[in-house]
Protein backbone atom coordinates (compact mmCIF):
# COMPACT_ATOMS: atom_id res chain seq x y z
CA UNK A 1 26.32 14.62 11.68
CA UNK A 2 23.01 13.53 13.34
CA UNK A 3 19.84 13.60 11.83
CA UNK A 4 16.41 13.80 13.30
CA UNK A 5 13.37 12.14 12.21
CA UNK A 6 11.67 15.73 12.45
CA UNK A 7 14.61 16.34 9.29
CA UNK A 8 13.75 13.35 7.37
CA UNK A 9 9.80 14.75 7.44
CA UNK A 10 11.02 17.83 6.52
CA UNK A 11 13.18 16.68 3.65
CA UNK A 12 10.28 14.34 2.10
CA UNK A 13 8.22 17.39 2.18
CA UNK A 14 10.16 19.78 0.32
CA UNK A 15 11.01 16.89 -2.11
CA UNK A 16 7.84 15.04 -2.67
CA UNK A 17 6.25 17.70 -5.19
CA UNK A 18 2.82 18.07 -3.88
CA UNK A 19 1.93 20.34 -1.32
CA UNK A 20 0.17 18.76 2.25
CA UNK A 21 -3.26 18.26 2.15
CA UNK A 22 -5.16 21.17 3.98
CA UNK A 23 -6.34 17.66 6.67
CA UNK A 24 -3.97 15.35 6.03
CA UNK A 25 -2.91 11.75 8.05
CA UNK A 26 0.56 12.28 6.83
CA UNK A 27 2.68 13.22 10.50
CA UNK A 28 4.43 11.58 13.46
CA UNK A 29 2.43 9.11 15.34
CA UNK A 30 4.46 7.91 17.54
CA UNK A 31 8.19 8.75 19.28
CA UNK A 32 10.43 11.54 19.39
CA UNK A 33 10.68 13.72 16.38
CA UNK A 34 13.70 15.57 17.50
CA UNK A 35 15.56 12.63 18.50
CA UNK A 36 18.83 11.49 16.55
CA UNK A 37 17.65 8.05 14.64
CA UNK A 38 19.94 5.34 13.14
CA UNK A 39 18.28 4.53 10.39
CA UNK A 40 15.31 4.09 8.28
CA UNK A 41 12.83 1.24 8.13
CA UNK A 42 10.05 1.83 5.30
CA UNK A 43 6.75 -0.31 5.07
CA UNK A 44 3.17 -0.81 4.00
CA UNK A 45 1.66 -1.29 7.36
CA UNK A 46 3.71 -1.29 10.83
CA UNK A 47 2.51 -4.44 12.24
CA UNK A 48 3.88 -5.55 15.61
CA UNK A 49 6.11 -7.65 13.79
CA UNK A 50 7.33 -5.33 11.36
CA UNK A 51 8.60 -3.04 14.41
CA UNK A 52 10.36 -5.76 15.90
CA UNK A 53 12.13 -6.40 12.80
CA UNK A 54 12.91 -2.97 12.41
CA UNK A 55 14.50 -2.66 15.85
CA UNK A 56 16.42 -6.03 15.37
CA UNK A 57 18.08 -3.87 12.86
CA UNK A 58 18.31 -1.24 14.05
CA UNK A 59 16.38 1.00 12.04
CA UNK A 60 14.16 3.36 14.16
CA UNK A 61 12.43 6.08 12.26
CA UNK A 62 9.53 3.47 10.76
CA UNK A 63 7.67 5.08 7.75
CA UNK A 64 4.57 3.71 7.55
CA UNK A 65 2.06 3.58 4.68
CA UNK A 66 -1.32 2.41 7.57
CA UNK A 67 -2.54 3.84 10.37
CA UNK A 68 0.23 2.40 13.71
CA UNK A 69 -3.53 1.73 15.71
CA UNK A 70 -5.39 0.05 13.25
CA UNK A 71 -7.54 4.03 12.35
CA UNK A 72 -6.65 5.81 8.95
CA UNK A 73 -7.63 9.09 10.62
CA UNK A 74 -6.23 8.06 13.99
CA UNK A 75 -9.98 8.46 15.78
CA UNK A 76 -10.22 5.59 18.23
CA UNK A 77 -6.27 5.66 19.54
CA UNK A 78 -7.49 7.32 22.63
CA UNK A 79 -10.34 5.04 22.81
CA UNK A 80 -8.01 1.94 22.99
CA UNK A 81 -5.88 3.53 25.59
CA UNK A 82 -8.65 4.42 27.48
CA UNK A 83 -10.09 0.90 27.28
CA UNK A 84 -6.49 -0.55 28.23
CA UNK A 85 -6.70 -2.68 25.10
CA UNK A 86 -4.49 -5.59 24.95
CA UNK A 87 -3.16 -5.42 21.47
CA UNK A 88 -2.62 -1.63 21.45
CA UNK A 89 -0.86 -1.73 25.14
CA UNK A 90 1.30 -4.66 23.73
CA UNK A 91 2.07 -2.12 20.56
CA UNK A 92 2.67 0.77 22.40
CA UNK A 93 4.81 -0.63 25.12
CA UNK A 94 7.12 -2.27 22.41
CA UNK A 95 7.14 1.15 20.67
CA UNK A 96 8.29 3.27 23.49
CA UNK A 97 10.59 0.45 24.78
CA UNK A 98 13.00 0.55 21.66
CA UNK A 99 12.54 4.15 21.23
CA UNK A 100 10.92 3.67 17.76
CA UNK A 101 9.42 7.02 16.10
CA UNK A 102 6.46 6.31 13.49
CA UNK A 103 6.08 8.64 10.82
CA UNK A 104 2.59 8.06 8.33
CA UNK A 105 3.38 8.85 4.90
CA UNK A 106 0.51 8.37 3.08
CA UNK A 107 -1.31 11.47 1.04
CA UNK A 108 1.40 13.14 -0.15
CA UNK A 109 3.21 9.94 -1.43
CA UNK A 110 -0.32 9.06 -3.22
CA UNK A 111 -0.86 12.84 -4.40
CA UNK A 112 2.88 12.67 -5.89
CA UNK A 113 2.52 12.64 -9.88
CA UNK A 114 2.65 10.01 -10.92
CA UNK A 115 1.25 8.12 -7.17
CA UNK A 116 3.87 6.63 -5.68
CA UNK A 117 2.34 3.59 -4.45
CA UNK A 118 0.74 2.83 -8.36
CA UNK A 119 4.66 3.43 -9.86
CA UNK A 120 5.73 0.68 -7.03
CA UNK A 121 3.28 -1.99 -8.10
CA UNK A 122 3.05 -1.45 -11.80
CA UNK A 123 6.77 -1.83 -11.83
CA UNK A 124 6.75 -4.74 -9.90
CA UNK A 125 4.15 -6.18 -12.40
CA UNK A 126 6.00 -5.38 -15.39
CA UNK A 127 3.50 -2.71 -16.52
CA UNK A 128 5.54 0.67 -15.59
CA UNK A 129 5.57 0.98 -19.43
CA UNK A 130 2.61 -0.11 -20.93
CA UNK A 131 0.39 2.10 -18.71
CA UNK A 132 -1.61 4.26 -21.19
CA UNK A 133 -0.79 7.70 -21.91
CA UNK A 134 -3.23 10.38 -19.73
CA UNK A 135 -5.08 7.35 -18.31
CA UNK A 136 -3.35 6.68 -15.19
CA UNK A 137 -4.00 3.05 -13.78
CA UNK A 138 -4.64 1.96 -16.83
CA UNK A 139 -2.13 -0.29 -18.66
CA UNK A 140 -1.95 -2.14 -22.40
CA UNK A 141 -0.65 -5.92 -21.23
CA UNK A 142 0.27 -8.70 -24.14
CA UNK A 143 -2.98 -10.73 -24.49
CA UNK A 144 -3.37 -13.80 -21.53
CA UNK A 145 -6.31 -15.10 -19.70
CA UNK A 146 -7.96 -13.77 -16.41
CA UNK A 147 -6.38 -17.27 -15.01
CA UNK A 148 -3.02 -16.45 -15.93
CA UNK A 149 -3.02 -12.84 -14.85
CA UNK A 150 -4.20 -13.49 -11.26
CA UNK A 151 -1.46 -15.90 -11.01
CA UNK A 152 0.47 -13.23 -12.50
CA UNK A 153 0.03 -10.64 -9.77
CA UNK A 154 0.10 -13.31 -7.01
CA UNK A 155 3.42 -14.16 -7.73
CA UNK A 156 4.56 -10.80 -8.29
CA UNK A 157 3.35 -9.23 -5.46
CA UNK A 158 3.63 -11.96 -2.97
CA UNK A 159 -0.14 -12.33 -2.42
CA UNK A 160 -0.53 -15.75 -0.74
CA UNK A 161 -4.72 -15.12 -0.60
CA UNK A 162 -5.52 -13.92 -4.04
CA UNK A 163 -8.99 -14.20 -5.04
CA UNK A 164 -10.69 -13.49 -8.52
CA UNK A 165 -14.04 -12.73 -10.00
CA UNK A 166 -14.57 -14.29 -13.54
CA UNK A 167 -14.13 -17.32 -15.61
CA UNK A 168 -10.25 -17.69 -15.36
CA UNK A 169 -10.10 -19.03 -19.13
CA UNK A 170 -11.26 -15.20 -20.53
CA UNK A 171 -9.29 -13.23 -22.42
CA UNK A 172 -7.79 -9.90 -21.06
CA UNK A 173 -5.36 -7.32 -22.45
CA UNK A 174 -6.24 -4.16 -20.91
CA UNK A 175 -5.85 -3.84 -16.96
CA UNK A 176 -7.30 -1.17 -14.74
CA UNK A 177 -5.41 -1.45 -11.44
CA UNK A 178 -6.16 0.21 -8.30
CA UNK A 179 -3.99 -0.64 -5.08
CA UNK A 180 -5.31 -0.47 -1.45
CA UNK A 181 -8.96 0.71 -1.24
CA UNK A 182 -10.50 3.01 -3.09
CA UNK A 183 -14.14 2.35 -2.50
CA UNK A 184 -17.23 1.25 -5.23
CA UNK A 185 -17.33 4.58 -6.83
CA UNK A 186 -13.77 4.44 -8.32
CA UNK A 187 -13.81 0.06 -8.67
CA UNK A 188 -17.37 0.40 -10.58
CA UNK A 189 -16.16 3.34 -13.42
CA UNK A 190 -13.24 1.50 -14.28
CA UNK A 191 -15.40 -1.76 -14.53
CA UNK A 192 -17.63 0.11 -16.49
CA UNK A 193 -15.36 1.12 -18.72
CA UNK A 194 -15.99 -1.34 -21.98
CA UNK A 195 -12.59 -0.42 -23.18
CA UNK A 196 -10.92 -2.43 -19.85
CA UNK A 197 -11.05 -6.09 -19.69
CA UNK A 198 -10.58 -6.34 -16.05
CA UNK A 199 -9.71 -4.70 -12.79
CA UNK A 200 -6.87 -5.58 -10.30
CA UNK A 201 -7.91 -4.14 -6.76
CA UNK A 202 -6.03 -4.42 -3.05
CA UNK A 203 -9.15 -5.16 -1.37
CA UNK A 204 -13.16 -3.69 -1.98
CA UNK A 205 -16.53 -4.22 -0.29
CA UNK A 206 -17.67 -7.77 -1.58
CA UNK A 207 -21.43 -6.38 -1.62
CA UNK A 208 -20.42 -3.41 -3.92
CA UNK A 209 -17.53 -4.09 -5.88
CA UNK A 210 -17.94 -7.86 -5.60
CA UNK A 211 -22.03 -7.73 -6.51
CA UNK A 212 -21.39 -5.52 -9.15
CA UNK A 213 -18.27 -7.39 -10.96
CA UNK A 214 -20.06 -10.34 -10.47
CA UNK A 215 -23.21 -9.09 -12.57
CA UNK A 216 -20.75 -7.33 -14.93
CA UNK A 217 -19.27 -10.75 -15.84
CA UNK A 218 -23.01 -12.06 -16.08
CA UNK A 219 -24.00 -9.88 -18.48
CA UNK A 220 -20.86 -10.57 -20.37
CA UNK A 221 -19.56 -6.36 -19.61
CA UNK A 222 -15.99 -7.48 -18.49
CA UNK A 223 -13.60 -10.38 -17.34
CA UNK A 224 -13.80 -9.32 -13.59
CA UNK A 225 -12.12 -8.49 -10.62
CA UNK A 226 -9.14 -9.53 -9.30
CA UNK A 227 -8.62 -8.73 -5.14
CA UNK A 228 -4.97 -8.86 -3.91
CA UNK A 229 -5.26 -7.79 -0.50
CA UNK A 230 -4.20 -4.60 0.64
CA UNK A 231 -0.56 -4.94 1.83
CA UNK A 232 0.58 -6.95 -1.11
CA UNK A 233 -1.35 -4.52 -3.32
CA UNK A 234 0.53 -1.30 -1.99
CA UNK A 235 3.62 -3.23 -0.33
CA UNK A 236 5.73 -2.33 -3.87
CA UNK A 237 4.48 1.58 -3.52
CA UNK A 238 6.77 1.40 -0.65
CA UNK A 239 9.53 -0.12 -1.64
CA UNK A 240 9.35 3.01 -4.40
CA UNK A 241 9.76 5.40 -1.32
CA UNK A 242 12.53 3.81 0.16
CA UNK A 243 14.79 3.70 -3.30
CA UNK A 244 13.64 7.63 -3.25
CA UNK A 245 14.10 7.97 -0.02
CA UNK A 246 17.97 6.20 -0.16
CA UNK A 247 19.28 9.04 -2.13
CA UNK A 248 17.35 12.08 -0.35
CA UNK A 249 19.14 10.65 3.06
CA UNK A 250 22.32 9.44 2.56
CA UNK A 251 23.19 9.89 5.87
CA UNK A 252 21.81 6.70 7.32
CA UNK A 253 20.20 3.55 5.91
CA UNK A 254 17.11 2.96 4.69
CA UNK A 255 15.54 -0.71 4.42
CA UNK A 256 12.47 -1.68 3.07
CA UNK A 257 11.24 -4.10 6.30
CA UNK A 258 8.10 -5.93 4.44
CA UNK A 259 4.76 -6.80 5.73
CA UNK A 260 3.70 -10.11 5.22
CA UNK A 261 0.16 -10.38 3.53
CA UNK A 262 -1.76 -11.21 7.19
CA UNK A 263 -4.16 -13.73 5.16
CA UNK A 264 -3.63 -17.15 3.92
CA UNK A 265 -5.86 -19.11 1.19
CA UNK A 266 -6.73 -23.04 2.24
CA UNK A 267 -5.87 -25.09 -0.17
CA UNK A 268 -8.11 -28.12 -1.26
């Protein structure tokens, strides 16, 4: 039996639990819909090397966390055609070469209760369990330093650029953790909070969130902030949708094909 990626869309829609968003980014970007596909390549972001490594494999429905063109909402694509833009030609021409179809999966897999993308990376931390009951994001962790949980999350998330607000000797037990972006409004009320220690972010405006974590360490309010980087932030949200995903399709494979984290720390 074939299968279409129009029937895997389908089939994550009338499983995920939420209903679409009335505007939503979640849809087809790229491809044939209706075309027969050989398997399944889930990621955080589908980077030009991520899509090679999915066709090596043969995988060529690519569900996609990001935007294919760089645009959550998908605005400027017609502006970088239009302006013959050499990364976006080079993207596009691989794309339609292998016969890859991009599907965004995005709101619903956040709107899903509990998020998706926040079950992915809490269990890869080790915090699935201690997250506090009717507080989502917010987790109970056995006492350790600001230090020692940056290195923590680096290591468990494969975040080779890591960077951290706050004296690294404090103490911390309660973590607020928001993956991705999610903009000063959300970063600042969990900082606020005085009943969290310190919050783990994928990646925030350093003259909001930064500014105001820095001051909120100052005046002696919280530990800090700790900045992963978006894809290692979220990449574990994904690899959540492709174990669901595994059982919902059984008809062809489904591999999680990882993004690396783009940035790189220099070390001194």
């Amino acid at each position: 039996m074939t299968l279409t990626a129009r029937q895997v869309a389908e089939r994550i829609g009338a499983h995920v639990g939420v209903p679409p968003r009335p505007t939503t980014v979640d849809g087809f970007l790229a491809g044939d819909p209706d075309a027969p596909i050989r398997g399944i390549a889930v990621t955080v972001m589908a980077t030009l090397d991520v899509l090679q490594r999915a066709a090596e494999q043969g995988l060529d429905l690519v569900v996609t966390h990001e935007p294919l063109y760089f645009d959550h909402h998908g605005a400027s694509d017609q502006v970088l055609a239009d302006e013959a833009d050499p990364v976006f030609a080079a993207k596009a021409a691989f794309v339609a070469e292998h016969g890859l179809v991009v599907l965004h999966q995005h709101d619903a897999w956040h709107d899903r209760r509990p998020d998706g993308i926040l079950t992915g990376t809490a269990r890869a931390l080790g915090w699935l369990d201690a997250e506090r009951e009717g507080d989502p994001g917010v987790y109970d962790v056995p006492q350790t330093t600001l230090g020692m949980l940056a290195a923590h999350v680096a290591q468990a998330l494969g975040a080779r650029a890591l960077r951290y607000v706050g004296d690294p000797g404090t103490p911390v037990s309660v973590v607020g953790l928001q993956p991705g972006f999610h903009g000063f409004g959300p970063n600042r009320h969990l900082l606020a909070r005085s009943d969290v220690d310190v919050l783990v972010i994928g990646e925030g405006h350093e003259w909001e969130t930064g500014e105001y974590a820095a001051d909120a360490v100052t005046a002696g309010l919280c530990a800090g902030v700790v900045v992963v980087g978006h894809v290692p932030s979220e990449q574990e949200g994904m690899a959540e949708l492709g174990r669901w995903l595994t059982d919902l399709v059984p008809e062809v494979p489904v591999e999680l094909v990882a993004a690396a984290d783009p940035f790189r720390a220099v070390l001194r």
